[in-house]
Protein backbone atom coordinates (compact mmCIF):
# COMPACT_ATOMS: atom_id res chain seq x y z
CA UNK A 1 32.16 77.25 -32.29
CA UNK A 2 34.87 75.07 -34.39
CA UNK A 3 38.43 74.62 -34.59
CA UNK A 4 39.68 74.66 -38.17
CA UNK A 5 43.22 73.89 -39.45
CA UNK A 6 43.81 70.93 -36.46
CA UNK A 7 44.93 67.90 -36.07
CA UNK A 8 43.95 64.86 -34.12
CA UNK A 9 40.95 66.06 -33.04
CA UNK A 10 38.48 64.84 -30.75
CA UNK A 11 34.75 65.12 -29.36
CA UNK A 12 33.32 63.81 -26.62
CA UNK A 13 29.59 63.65 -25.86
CA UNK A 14 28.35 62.57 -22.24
CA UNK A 15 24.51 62.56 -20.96
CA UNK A 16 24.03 64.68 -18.59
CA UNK A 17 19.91 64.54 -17.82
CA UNK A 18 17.57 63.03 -20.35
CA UNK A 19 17.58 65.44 -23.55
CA UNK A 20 21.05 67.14 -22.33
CA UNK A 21 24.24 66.11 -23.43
CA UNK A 22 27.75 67.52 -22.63
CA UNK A 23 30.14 68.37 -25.49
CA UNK A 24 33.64 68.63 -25.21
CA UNK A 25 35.97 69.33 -28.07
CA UNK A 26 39.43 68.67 -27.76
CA UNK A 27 42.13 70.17 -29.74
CA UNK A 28 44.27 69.27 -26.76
CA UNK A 29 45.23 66.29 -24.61
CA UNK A 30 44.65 64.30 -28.88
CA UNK A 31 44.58 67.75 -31.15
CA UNK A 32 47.25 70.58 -32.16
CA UNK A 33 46.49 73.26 -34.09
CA UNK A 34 48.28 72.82 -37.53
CA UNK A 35 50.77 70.21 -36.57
CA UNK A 36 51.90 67.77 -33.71
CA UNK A 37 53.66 70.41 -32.09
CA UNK A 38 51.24 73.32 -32.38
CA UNK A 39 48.78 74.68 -29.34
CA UNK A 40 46.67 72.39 -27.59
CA UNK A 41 42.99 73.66 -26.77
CA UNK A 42 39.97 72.45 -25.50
CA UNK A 43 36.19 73.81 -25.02
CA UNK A 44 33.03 72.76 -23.45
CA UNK A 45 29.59 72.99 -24.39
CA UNK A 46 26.61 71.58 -23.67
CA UNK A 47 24.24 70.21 -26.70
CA UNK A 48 20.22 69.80 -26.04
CA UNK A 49 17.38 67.81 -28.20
CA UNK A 50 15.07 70.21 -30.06
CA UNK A 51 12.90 67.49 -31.92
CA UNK A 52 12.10 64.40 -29.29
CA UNK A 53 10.08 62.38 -31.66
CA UNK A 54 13.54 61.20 -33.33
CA UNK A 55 16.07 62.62 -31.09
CA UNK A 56 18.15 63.64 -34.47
CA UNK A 57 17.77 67.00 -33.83
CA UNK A 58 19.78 68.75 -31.02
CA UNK A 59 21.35 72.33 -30.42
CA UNK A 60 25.07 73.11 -29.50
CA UNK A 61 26.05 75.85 -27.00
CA UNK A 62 30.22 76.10 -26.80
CA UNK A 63 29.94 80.45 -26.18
CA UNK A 64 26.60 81.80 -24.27
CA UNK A 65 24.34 83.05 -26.22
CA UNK A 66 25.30 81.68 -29.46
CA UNK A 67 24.23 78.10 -30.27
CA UNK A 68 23.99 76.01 -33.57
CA UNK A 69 22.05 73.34 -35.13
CA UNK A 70 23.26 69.33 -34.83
CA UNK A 71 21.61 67.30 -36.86
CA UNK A 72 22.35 63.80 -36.90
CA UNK A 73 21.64 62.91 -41.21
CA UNK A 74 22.67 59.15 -40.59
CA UNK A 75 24.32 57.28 -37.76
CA UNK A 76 25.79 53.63 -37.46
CA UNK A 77 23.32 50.81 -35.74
CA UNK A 78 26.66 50.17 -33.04
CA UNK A 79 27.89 54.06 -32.83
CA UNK A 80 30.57 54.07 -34.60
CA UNK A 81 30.40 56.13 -37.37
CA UNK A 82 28.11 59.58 -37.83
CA UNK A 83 27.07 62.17 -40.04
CA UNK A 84 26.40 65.37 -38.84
CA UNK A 85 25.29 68.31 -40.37
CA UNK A 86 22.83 71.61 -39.88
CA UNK A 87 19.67 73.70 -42.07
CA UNK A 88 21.93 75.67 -44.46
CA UNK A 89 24.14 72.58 -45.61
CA UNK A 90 27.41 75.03 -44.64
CA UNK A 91 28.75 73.10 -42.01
CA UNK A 92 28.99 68.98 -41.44
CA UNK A 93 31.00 66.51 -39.95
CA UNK A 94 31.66 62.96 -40.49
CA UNK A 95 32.50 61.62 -36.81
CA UNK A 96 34.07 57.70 -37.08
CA UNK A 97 35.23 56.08 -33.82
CA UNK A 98 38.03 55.22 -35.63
CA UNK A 99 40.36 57.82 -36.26
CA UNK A 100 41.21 56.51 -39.71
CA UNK A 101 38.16 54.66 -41.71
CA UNK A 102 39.00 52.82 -44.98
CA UNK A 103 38.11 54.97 -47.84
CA UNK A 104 35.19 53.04 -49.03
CA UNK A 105 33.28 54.25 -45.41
CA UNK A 106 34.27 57.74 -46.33
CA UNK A 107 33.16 57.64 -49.82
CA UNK A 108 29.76 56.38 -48.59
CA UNK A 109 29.38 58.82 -46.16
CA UNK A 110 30.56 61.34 -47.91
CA UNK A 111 27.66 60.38 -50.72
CA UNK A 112 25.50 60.61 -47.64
CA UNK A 113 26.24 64.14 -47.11
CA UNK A 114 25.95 65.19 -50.89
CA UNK A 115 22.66 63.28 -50.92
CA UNK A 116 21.10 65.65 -48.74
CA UNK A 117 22.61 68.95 -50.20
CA UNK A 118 26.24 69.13 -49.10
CA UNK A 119 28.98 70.26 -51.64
CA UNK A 120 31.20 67.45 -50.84
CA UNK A 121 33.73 69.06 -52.86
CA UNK A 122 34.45 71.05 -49.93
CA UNK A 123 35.10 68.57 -47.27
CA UNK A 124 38.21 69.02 -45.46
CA UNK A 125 39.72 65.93 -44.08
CA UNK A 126 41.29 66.03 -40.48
CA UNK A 127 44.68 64.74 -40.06
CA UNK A 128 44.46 62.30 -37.45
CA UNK A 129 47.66 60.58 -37.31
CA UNK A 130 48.63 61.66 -33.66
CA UNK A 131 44.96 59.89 -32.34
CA UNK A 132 46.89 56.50 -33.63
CA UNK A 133 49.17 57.87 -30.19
CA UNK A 134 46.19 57.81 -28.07
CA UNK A 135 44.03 54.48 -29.05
């Protein structure tokens, strides 16, 4: 489950038990659809580890029964960048603590992602100008 065409967008992952972690996507209280004054929205799911030996491997549930593959490709030593992506190389994120990285952390990341299959070509960057709002 995704939210395309937003702005200022945020996730949120909590534990919950050991191998469980709560999800929560906001295109709300920081995110509008399409512009700072479109709809807010917000969902909940719950994400769970499917390969313990390196814990990079999880599975997202936002709608019961559907869930998807979350697979963290590289992560920073202090959290605060990630790259996400799944099997079929359709879908990936690039998650940065800060809302606006200088462009020579997105390049490499985005080299990350092509590295392992992605067609980088068809990254879309979110607009994350309102999150400056929020900090």
């Amino acid at each position: 489950f995704f939210f395309f065409n937003d702005t200022a967008t945020t996730e949120i992952y909590t534990e919950q038990i050991v191998g469980s972690v709560r999800c929560v996507q906001e295109t709300g209280t920081w995110g509008f659809i399409g512009s700072p004054t479109g709809t807010e929205r917000r969902i909940e799911g719950q994400a769970w580890v499917t390969d313990p030996k390196t814990n990079a491997k999880l599975k997202v549930r936002f709608v019961w029964p559907f869930s998807g593959d979350y697979w963290i490709i590289d992560l920073d030593e202090n959290y605060e960048w990630a790259v996400i992506g799944e099997q079929s190389r359709t879908f990936g994120w690039i998650l940065s603590r800060n809302p606006n990285p200088n462009i020579e952390l997105y390049e490499k990341l985005k080299s990350k992602m092509q590295s392992v299959g992605y067609d980088v070509s068809k990254i879309v960057k979110t607009d994350q100008k309102l999150s400056l709002i929020h900090i």
